[in-house]
C-alpha atoms as a PDB file:
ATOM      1  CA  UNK A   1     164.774-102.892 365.204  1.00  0.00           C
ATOM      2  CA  UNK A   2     161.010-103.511 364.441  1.00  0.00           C
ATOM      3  CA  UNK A   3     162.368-104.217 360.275  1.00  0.00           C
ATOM      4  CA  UNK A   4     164.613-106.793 361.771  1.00  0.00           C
ATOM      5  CA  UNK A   5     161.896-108.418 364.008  1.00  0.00           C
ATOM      6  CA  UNK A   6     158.622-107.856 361.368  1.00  0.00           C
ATOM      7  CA  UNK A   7     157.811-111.639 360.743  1.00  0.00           C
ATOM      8  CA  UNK A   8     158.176-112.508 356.697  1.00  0.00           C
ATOM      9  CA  UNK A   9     155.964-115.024 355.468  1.00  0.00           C
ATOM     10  CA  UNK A  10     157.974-117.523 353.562  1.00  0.00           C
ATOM     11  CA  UNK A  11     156.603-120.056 350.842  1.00  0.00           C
ATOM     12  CA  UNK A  12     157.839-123.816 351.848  1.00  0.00           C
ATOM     13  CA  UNK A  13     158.175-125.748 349.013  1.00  0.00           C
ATOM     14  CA  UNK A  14     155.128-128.553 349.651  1.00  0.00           C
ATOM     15  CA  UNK A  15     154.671-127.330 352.776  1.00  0.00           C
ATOM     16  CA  UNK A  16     152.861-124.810 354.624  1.00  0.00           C
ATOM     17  CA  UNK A  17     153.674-121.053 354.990  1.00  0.00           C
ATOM     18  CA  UNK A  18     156.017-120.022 357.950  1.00  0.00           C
ATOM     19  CA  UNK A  19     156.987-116.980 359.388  1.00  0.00           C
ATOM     20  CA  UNK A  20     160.938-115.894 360.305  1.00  0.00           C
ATOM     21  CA  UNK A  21     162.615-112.584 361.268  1.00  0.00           C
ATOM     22  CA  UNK A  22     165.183-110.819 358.978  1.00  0.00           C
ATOM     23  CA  UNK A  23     167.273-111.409 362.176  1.00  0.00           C
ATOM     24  CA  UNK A  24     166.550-115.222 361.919  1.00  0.00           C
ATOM     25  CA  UNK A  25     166.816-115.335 358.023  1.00  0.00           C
ATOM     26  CA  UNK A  26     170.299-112.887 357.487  1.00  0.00           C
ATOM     27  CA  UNK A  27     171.729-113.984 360.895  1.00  0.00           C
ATOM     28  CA  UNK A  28     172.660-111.148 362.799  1.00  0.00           C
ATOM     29  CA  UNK A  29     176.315-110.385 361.384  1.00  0.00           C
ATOM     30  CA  UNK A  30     174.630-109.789 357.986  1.00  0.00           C
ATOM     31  CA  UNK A  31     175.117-106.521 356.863  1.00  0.00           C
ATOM     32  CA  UNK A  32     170.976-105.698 356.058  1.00  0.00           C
ATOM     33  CA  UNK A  33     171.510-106.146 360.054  1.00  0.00           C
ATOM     34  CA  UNK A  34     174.107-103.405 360.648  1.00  0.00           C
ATOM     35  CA  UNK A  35     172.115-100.917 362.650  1.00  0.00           C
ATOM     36  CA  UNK A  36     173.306 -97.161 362.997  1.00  0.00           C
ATOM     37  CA  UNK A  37     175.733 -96.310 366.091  1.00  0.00           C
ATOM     38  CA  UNK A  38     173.597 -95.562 368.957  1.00  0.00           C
ATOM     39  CA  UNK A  39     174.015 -94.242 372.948  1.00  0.00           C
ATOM     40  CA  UNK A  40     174.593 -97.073 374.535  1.00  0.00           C
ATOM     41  CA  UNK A  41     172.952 -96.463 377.971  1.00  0.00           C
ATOM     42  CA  UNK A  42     169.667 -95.703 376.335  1.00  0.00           C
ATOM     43  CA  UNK A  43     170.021 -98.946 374.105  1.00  0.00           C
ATOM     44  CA  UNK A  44     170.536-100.660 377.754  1.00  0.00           C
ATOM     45  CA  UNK A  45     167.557 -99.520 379.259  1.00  0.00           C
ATOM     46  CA  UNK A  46     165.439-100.070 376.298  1.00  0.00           C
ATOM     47  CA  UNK A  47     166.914-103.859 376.704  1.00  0.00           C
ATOM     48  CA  UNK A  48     165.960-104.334 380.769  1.00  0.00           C
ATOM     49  CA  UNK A  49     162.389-102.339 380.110  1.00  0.00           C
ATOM     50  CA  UNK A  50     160.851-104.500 377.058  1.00  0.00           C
ATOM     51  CA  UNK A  51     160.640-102.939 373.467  1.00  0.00           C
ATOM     52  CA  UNK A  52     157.172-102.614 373.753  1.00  0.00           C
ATOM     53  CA  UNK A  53     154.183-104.118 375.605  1.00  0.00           C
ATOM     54  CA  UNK A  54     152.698-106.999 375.038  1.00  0.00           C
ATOM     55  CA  UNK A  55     148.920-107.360 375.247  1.00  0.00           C
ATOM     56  CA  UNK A  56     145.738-109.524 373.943  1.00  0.00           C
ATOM     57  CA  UNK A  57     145.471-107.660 370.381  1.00  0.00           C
ATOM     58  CA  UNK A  58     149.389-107.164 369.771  1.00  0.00           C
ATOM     59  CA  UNK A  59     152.628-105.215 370.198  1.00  0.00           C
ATOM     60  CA  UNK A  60     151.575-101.637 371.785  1.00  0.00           C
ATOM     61  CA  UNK A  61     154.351 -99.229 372.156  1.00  0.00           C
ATOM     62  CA  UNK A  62     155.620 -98.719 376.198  1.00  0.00           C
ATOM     63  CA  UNK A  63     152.884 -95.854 378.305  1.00  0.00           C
ATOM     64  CA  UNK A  64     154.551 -92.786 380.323  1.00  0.00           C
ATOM     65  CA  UNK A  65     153.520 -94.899 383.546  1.00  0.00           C
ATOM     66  CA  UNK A  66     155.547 -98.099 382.762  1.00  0.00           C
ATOM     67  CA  UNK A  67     158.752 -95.450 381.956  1.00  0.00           C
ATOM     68  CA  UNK A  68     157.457 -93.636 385.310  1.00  0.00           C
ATOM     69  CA  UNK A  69     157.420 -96.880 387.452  1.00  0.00           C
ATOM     70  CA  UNK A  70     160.855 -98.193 385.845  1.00  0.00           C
ATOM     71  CA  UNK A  71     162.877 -95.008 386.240  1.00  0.00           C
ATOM     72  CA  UNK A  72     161.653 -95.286 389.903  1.00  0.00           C
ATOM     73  CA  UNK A  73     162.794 -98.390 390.615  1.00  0.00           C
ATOM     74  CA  UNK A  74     166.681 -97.153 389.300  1.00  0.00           C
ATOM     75  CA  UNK A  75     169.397 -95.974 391.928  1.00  0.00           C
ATOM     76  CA  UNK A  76     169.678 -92.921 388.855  1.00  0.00           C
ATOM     77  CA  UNK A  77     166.375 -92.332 387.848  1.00  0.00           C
ATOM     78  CA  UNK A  78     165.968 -91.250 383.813  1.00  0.00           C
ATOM     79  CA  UNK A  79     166.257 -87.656 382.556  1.00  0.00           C
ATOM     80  CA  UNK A  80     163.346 -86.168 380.900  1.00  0.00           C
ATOM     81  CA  UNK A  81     165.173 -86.657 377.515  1.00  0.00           C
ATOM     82  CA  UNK A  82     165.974 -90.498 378.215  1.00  0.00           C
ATOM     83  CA  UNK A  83     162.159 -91.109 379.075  1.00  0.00           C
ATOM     84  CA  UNK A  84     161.388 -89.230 375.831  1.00  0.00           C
ATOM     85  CA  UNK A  85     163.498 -91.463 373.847  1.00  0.00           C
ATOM     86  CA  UNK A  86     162.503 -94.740 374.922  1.00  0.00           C
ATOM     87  CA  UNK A  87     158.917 -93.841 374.368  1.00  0.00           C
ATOM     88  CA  UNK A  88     159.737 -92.466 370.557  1.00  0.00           C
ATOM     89  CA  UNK A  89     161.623 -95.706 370.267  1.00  0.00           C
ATOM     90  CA  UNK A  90     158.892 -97.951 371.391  1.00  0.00           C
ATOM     91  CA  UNK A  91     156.688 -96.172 369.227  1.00  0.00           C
ATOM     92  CA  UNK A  92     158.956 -96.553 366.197  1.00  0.00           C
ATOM     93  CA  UNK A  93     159.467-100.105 366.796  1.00  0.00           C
ATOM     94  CA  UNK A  94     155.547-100.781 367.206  1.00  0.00           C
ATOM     95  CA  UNK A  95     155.058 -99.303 363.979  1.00  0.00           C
ATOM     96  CA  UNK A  96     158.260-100.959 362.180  1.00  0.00           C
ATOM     97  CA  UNK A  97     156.643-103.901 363.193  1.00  0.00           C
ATOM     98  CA  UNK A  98     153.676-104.112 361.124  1.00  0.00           C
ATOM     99  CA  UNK A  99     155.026-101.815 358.045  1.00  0.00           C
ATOM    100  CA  UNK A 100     157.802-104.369 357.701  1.00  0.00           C
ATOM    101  CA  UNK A 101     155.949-107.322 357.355  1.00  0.00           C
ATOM    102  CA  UNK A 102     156.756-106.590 353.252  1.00  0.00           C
ATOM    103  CA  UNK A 103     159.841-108.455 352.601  1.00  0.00           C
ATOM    104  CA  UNK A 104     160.648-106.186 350.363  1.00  0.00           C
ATOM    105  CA  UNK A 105     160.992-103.023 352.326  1.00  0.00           C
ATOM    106  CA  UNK A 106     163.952-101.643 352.902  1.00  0.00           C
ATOM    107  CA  UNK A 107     165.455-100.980 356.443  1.00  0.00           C
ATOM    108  CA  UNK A 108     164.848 -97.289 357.078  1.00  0.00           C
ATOM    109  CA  UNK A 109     168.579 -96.282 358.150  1.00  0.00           C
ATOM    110  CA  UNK A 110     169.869 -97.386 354.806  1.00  0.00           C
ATOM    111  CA  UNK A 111     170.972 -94.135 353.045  1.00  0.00           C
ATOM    112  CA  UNK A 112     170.186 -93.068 349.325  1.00  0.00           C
ATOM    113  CA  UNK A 113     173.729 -94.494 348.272  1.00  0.00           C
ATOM    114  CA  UNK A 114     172.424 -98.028 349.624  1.00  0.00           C
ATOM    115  CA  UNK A 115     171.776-100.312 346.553  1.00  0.00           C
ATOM    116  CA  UNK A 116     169.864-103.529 347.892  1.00  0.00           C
ATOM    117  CA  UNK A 117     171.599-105.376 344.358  1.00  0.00           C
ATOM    118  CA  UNK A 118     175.224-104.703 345.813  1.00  0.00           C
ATOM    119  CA  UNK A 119     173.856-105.395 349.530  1.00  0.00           C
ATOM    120  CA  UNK A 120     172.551-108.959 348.353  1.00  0.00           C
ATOM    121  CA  UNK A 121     175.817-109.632 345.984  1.00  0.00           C
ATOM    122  CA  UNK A 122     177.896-109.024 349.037  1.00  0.00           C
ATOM    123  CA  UNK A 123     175.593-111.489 351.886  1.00  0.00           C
ATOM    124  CA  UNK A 124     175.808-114.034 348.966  1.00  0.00           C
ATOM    125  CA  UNK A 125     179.773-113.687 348.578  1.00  0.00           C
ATOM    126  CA  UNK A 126     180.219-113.774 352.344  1.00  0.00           C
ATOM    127  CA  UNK A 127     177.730-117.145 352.897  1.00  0.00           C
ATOM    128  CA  UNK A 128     180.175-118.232 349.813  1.00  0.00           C
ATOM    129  CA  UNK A 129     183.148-117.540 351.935  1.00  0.00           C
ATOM    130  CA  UNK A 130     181.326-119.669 355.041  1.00  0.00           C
ATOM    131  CA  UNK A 131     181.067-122.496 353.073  1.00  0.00           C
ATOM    132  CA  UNK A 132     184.472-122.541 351.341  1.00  0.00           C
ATOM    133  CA  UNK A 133     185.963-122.166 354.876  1.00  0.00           C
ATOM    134  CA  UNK A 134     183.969-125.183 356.139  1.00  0.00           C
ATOM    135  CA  UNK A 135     184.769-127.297 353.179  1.00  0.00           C
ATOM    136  CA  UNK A 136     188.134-126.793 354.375  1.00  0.00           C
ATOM    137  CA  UNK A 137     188.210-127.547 357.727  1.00  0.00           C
ATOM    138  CA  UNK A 138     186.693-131.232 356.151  1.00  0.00           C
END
């Protein structure tokens, strides 16, 4: 998730430089967004805690003590393994963050059979198929 939320500079034409997600720039149905099947719960929990903290010099990845304190405050407190994960995922997602910021980088769940070509060919064919269908409904 940290390649989908790195911010990518992007040149304005006569402008000044602005920064955007992937998310924000593919739109989340796009298929560079199509993340990997995951457990749901832990994907849940990872939602209601924060991806990461939030502090005066940046994005640092979620402490043992803020897992401690949430699992604490739920009616079914976290396994060991569900308190490792979020902190491996907070970790990952820290670091996605500022390797990402190349907008050329590829997203690291893509297999060795993804071809970016192909990938782009098909997000241009379906925004083609967007704006046929709106021309349309004109």
């Amino acid at each position: 998730m940290g390649w989908l939320h790195a911010p990518l500079k992007i040149k304005v034409a006569g402008g000044d430089d602005t920064t955007e997600s992937r998310v924000a720039q593919y739109g989340g149905d796009d298929l560079a967004c199509a993340m990997p099947e995951v457990d749901q719960f832990i994907i849940e929990q990872w939602h209601k805690l924060g991806f990461n903290l939030n502090v005066g010099n940046g994005c640092y990845p979620l402490t043992w003590a803020e897992i401690d304190s949430f699992s604490n405050r739920l009616s079914a407190p976290l396994t060991e393994w569900e308190s490792s994960q979020l902190i491996m995922m907070s970790r990952e997602y820290c670091s996605w963050l500022i390797k990402a910021e190349d907008k050329y980088l590829e997203a690291p769940w893509h297999d060795k059979d993804y071809d970016p070509v192909v990938a782009n060919r098909m997000r241009n064919a379906e925004k083609l198929k967007k704006v046929k269908a709106a021309r349309n409904k004109i």
